[in-house]
N, C-alpha and C. Protein backbone atom coordinates (compact mmCIF):
# COMPACT_ATOMS: atom_id res chain seq x y z
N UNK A 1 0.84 -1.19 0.00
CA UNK A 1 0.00 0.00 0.00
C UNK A 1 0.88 1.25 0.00
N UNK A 2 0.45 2.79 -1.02
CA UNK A 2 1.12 3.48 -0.94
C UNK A 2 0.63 4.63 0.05
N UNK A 3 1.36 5.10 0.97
CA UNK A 3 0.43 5.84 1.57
C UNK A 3 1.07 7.76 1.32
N UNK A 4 0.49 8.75 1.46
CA UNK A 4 0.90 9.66 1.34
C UNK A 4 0.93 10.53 2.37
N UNK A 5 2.46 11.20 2.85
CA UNK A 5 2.42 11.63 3.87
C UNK A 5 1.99 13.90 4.19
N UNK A 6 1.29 12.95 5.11
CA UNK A 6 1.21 15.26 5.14
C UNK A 6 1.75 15.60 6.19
N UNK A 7 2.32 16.46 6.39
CA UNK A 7 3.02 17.71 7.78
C UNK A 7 2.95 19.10 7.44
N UNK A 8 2.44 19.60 8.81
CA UNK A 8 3.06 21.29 8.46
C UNK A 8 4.05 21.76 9.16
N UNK A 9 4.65 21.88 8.13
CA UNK A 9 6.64 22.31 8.62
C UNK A 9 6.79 23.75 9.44
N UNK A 10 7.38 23.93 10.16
CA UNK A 10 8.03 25.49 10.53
C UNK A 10 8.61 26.00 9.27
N UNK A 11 9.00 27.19 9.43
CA UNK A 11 9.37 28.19 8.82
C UNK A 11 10.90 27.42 8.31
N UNK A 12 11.57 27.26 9.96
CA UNK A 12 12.85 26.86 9.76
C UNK A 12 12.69 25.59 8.75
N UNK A 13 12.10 24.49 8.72
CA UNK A 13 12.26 23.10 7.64
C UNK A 13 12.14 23.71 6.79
N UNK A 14 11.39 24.62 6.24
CA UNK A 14 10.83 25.35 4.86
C UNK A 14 12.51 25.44 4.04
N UNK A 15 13.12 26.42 5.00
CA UNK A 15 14.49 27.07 4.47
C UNK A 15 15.23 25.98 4.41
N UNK A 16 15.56 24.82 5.30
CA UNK A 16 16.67 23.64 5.49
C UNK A 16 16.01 23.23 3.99
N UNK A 17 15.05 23.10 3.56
CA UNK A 17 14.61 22.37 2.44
C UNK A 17 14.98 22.82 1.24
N UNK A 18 14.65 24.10 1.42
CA UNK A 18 15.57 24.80 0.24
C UNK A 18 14.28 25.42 -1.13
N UNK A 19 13.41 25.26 -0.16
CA UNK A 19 11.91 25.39 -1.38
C UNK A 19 12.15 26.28 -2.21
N UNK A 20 12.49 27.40 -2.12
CA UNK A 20 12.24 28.35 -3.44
C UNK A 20 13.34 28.06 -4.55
N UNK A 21 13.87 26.89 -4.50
CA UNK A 21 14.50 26.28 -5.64
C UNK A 21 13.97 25.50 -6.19
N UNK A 22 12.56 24.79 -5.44
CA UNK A 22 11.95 23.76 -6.30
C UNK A 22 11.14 24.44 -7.44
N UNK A 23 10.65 23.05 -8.09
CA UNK A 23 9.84 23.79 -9.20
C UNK A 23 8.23 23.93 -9.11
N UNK A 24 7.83 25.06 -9.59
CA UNK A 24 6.25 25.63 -9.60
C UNK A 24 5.25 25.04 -10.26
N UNK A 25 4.27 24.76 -9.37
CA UNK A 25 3.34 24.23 -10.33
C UNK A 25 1.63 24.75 -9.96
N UNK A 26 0.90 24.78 -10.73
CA UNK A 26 -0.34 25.47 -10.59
C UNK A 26 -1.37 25.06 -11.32
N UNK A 27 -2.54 24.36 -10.53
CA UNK A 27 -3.92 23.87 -11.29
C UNK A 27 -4.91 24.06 -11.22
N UNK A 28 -5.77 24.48 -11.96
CA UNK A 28 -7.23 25.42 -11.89
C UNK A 28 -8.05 23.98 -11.04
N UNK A 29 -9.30 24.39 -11.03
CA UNK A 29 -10.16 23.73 -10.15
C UNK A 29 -9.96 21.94 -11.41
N UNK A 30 -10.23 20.94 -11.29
CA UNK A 30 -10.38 20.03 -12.18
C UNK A 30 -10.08 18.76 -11.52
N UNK A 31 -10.64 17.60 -12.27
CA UNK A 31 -10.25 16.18 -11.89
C UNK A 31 -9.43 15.35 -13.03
N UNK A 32 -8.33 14.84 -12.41
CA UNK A 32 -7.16 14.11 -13.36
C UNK A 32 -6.86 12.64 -12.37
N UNK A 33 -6.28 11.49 -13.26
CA UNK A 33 -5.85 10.38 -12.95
C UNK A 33 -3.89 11.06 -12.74
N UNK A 34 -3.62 10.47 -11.70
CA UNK A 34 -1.91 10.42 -11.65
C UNK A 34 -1.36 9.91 -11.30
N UNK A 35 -0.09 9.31 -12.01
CA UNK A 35 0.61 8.34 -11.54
C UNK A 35 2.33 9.11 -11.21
N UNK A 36 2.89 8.73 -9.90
CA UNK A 36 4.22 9.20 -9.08
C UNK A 36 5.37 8.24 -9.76
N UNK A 37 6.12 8.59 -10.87
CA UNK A 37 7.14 8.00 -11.44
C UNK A 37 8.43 7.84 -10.64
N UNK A 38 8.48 8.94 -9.51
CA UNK A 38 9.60 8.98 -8.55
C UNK A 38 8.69 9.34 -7.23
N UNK A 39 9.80 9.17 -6.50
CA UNK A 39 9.23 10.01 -5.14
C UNK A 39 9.20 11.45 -5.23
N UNK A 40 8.13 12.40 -4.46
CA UNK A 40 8.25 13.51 -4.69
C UNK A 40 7.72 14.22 -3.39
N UNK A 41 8.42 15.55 -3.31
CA UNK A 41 7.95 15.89 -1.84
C UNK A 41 7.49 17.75 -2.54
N UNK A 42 6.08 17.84 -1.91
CA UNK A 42 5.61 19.14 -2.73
C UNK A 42 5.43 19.90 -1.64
N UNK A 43 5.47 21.10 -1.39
CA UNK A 43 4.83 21.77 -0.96
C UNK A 43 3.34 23.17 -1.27
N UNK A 44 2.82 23.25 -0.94
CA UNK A 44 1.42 23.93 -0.81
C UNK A 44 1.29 25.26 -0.67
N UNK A 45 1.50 26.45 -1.50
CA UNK A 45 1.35 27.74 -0.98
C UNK A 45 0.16 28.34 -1.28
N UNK A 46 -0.87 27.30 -2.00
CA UNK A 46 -2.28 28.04 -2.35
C UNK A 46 -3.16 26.95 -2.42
N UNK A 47 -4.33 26.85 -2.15
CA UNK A 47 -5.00 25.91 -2.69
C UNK A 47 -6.02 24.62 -1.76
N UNK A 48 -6.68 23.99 -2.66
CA UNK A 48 -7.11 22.76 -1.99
C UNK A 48 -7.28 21.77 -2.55
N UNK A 49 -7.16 20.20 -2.09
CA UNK A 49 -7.18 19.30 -2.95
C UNK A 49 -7.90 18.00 -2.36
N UNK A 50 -8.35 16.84 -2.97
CA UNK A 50 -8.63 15.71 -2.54
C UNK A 50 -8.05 14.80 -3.83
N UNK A 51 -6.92 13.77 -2.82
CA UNK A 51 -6.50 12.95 -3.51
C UNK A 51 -7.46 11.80 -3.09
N UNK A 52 -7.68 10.80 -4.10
CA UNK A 52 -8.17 9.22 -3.78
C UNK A 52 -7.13 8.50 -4.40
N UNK A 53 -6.60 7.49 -3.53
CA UNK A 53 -5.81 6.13 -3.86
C UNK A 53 -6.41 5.41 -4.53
N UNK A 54 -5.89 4.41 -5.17
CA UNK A 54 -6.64 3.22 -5.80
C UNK A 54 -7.39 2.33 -4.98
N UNK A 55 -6.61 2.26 -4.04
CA UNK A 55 -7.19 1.65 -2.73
C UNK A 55 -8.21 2.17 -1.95
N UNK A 56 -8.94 3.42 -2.01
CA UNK A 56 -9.91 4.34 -1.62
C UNK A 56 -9.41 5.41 -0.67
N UNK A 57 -8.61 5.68 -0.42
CA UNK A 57 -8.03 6.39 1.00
C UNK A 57 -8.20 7.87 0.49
N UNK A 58 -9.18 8.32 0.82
CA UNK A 58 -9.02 9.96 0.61
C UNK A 58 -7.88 10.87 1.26
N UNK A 59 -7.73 11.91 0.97
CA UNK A 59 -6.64 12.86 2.00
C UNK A 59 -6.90 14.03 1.14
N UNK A 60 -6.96 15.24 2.22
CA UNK A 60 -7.13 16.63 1.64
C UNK A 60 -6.28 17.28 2.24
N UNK A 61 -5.47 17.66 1.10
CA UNK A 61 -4.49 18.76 0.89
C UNK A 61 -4.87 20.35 1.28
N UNK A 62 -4.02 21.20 1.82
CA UNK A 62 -4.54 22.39 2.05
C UNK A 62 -2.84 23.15 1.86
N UNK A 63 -3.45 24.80 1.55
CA UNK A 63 -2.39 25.52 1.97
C UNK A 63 -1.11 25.45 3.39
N UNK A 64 -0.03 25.27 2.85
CA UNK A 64 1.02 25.44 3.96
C UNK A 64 1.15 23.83 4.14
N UNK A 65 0.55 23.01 3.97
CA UNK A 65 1.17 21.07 3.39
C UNK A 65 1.91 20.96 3.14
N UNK A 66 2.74 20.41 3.68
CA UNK A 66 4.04 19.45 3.41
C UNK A 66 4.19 18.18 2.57
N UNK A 67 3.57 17.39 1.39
CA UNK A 67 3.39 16.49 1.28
C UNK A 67 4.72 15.34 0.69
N UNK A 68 4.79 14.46 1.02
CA UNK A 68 5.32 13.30 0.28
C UNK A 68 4.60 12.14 -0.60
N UNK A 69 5.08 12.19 -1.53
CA UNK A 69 3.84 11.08 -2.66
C UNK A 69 5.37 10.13 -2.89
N UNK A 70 5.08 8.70 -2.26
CA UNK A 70 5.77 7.87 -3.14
C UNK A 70 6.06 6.87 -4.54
N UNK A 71 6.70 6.92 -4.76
CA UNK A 71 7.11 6.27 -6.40
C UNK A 71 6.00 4.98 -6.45
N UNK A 72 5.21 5.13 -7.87
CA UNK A 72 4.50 4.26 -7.86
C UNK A 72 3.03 4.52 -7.69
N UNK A 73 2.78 5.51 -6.61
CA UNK A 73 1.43 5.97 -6.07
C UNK A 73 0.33 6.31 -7.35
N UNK A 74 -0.59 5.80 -7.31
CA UNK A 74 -1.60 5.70 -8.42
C UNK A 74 -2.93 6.21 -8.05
N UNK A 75 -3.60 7.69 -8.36
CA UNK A 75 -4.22 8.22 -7.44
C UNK A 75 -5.46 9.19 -8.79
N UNK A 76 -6.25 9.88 -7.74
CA UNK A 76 -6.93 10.18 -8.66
C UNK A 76 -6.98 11.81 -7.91
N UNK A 77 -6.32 13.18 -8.45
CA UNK A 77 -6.51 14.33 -8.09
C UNK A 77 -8.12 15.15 -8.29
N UNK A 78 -8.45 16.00 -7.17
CA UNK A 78 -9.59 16.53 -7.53
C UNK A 78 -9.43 18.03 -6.76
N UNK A 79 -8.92 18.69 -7.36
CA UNK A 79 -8.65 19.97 -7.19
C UNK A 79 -10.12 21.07 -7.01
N UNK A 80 -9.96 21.37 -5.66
CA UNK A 80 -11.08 21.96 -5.25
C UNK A 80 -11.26 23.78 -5.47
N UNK A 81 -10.17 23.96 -4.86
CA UNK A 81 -9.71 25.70 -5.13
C UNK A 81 -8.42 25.61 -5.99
N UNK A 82 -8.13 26.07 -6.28
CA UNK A 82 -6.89 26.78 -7.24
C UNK A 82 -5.77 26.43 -6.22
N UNK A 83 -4.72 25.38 -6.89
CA UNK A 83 -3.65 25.29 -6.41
C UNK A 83 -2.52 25.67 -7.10
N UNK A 84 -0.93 25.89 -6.39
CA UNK A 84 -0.15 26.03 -6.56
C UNK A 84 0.76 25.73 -5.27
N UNK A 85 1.79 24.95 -5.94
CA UNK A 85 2.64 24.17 -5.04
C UNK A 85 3.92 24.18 -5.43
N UNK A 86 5.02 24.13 -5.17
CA UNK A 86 6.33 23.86 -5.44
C UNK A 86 6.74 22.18 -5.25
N UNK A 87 7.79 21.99 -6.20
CA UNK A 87 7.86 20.21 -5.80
C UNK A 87 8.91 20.20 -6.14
N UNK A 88 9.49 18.84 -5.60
CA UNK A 88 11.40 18.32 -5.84
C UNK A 88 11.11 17.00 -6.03
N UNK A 89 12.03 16.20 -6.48
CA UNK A 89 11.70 14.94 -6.64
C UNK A 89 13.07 14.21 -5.26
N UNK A 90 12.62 13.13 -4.94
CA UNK A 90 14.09 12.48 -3.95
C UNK A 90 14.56 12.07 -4.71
């Protein structure tokens, strides 16, 4: 089972992480199938989301999320408000 992890980081993890080097990404309201080719760790500066697993496991994403999606993860996005997130891959 893949599971996906959420945290909300301090300020300080933000900077150790190095975010404003990752890359930008931004999606109007909509529903898409996605599949995690690598591991990837995103963070959240706008927005709202509901992921479903294949397995059924909902999880909702919000502004200031920390997330980790691991390699493999097969999910179905449903973007509620307007997101935009930064992401890195491990």
């Amino acid at each position: 089972m893949f599971s996906i992890k959420i945290e909300k980081p301090s300020y300080k993890q933000l900077q150790e992480l190095n975010i404003e080097t990752w890359t930008q990404w931004e999606c109007e309201p909509s529903t898409f199938d996605w599949e995690y080719e690598c591991d990837e760790i995103a963070y959240v500066l706008e927005g709202k989301v509901k992921i479903t697993t294949k397995d059924g496991t909902t999880v909702e994403i919000n502004q200031g999320d920390l997330v980790s999606f691991p390699k493999g993860l097969k999910c179905t996005w449903n973007v509620i408000k307007k997101i935009r997130k930064v992401y890195t891959f491990k």
